[in-house]
Protein backbone atom coordinates (compact mmCIF):
# COMPACT_ATOMS: atom_id res chain seq x y z
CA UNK A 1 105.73 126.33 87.84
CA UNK A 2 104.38 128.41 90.80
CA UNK A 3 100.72 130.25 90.29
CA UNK A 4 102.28 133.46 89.60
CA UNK A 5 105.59 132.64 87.69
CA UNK A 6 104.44 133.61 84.19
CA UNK A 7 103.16 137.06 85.91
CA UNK A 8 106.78 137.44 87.20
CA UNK A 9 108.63 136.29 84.21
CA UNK A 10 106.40 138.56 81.95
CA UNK A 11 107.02 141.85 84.34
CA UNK A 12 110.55 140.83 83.89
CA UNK A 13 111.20 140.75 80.37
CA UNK A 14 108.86 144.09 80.07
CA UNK A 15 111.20 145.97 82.62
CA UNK A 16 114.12 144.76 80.22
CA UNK A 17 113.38 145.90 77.75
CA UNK A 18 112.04 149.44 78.98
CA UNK A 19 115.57 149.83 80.37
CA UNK A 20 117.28 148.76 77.05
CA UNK A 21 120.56 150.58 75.52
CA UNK A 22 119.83 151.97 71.84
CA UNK A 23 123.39 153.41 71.17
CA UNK A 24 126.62 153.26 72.41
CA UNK A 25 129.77 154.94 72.00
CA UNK A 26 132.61 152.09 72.23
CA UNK A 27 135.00 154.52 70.88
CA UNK A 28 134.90 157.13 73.78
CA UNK A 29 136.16 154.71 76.17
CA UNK A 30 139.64 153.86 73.98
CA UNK A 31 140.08 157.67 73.43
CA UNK A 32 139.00 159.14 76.93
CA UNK A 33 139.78 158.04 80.34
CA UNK A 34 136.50 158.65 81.51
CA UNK A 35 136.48 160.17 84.96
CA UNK A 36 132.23 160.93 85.71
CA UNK A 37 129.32 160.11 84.47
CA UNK A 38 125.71 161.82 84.03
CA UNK A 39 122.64 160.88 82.97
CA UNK A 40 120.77 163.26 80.87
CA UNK A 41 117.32 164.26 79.19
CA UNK A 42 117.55 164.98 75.52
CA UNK A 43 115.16 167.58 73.82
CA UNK A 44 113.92 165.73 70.78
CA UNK A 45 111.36 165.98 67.87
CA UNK A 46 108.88 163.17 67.18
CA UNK A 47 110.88 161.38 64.11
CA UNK A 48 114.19 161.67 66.45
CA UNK A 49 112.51 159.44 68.80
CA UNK A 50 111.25 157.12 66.27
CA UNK A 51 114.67 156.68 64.38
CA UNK A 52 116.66 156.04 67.80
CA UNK A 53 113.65 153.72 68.61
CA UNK A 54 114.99 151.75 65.50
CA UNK A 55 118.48 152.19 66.69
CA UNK A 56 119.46 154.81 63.91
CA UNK A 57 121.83 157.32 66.40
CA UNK A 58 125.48 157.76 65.83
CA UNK A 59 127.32 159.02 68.87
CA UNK A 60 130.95 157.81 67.32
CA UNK A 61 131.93 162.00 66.57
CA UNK A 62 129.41 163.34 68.87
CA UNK A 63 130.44 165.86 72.14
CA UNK A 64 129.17 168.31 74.59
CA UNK A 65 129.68 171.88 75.35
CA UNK A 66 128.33 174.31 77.43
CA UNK A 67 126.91 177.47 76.19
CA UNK A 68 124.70 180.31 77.68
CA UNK A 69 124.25 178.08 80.67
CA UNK A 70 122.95 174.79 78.72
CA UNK A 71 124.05 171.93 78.17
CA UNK A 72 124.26 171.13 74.10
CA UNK A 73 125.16 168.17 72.10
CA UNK A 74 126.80 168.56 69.02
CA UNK A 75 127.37 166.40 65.60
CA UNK A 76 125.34 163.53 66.79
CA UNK A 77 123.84 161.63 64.08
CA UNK A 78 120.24 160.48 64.18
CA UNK A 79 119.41 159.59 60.47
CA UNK A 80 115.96 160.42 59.04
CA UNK A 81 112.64 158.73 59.96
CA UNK A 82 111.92 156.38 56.75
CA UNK A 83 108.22 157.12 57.18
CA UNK A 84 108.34 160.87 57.45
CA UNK A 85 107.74 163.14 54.05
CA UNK A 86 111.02 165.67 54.36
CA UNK A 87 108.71 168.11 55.17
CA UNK A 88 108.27 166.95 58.52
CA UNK A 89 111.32 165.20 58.91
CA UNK A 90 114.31 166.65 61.09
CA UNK A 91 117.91 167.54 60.76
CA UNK A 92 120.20 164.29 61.23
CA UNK A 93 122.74 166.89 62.88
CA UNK A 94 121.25 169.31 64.55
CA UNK A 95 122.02 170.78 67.81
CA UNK A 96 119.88 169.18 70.74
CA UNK A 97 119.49 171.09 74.36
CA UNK A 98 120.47 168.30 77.08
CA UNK A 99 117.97 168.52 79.88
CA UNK A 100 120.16 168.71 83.75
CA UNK A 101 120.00 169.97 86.89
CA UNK A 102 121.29 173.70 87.24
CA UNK A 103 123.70 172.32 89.79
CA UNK A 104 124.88 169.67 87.62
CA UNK A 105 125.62 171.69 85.05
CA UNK A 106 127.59 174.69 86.78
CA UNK A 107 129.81 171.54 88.57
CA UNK A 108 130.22 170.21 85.36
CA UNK A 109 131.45 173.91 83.58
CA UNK A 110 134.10 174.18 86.31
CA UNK A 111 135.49 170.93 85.60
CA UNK A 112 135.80 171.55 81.89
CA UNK A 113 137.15 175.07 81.93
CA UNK A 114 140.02 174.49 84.85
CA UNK A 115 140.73 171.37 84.31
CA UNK A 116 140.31 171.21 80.67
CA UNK A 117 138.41 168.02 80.58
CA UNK A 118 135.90 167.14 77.74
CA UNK A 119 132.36 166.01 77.72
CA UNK A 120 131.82 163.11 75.71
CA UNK A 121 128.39 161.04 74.97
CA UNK A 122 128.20 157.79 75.60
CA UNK A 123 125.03 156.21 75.27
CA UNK A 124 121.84 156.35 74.41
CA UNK A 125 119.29 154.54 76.27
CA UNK A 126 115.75 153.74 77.44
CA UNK A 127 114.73 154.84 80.83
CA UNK A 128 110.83 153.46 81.23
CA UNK A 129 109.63 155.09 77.89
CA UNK A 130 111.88 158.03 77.93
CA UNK A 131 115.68 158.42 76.31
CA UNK A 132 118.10 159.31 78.06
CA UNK A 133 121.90 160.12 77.09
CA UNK A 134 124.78 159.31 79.61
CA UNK A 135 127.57 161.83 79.39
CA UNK A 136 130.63 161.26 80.15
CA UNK A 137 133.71 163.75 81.70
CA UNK A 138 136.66 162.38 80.39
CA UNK A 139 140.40 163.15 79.90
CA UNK A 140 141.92 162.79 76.51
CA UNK A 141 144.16 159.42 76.56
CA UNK A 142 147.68 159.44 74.70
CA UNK A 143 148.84 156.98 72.54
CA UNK A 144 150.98 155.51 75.22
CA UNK A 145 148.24 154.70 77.83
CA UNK A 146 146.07 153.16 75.18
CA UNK A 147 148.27 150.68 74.90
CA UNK A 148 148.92 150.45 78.42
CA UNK A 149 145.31 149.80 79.01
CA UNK A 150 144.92 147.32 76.34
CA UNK A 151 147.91 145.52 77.90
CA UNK A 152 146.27 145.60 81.57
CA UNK A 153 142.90 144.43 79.64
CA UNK A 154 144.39 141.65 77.82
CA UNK A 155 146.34 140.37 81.00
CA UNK A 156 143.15 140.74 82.59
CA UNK A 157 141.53 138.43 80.15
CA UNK A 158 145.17 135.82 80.37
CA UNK A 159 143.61 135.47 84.01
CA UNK A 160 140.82 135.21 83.77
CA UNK A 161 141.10 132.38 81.06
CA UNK A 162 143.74 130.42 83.55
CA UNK A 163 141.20 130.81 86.18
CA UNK A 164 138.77 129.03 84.30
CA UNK A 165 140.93 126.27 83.25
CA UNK A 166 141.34 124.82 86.93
């Protein structure tokens, strides 16, 4: 091995895994055609950080709204820190302020309120050491283009797998 391919591999694997994904919310994209994305700061206490550290977030019933000019997430899950006494130890569903650009946000308010499209988290993930959530605008899918885009997916995959075979 070259003189500095350990140094390289090393730097590597570090930047991996300070860019890692902690939660995700597979259901969103069956439910919602999702239309933008946004990546967001989220306003959290010290045993928040530590349980999504250990992967302990639930964004499955989790969405956005915007009140007062802020962006808020509601009924996210983030269970209780296992080391904490209660005393110190937070609310698993509390309301947490989502940190975004002014801009971003009043773009993001039109959207919802003439177009009636929904914000909708999506995942939860490590950006250097901080978290960050990526919101999602998405439209609500009926039952009819769920199966349409489970069709196109699986037809996708048919392909894909004849492909492979030649």
């Amino acid at each position: 091995m070259a003189k500095g391919g350990a140094k390289k591999a090393a730097k590597a694997a570090a930047r991996t895994a300070a860019n890692r994904m902690l939660a995700d919310n597979r259901q969103a994209r069956h439910q919602y055609e999702i239309l933008e994305t946004l990546e967001t700061g989220i306003e959290l206490v010290g045993t928040e950080v530590k349980s999504i550290r250990n992967g302990k977030a639930n964004l499955r019933d989790g969405f956005c709204l915007i009140r007062n000019g802020e962006l808020q997430l509601h009924n996210v899950h983030i269970s209780l820190h296992t080391h904490a006494s209660t005393y110190f130890n937070h609310d698993p569903l509390r309301t947490r302020k989502l940190l975004a650009h002014r801009r971003e946000i009043d773009k993001l308010s039109g959207l919802v309120d003439h177009k009636g499209l929904t914000l909708i988290p999506l995942n939860i993930h490590l950006k250097g050491s901080w978290i960050k959530l990526t919101i999602g605008l998405g439209k609500g899918r009926k039952l009819h283009d769920k199966r349409a885009a489970e069709k196109e997916k699986q037809s996708k995959k048919e392909v894909k797998a004849a492909l492979a075979r030649y």
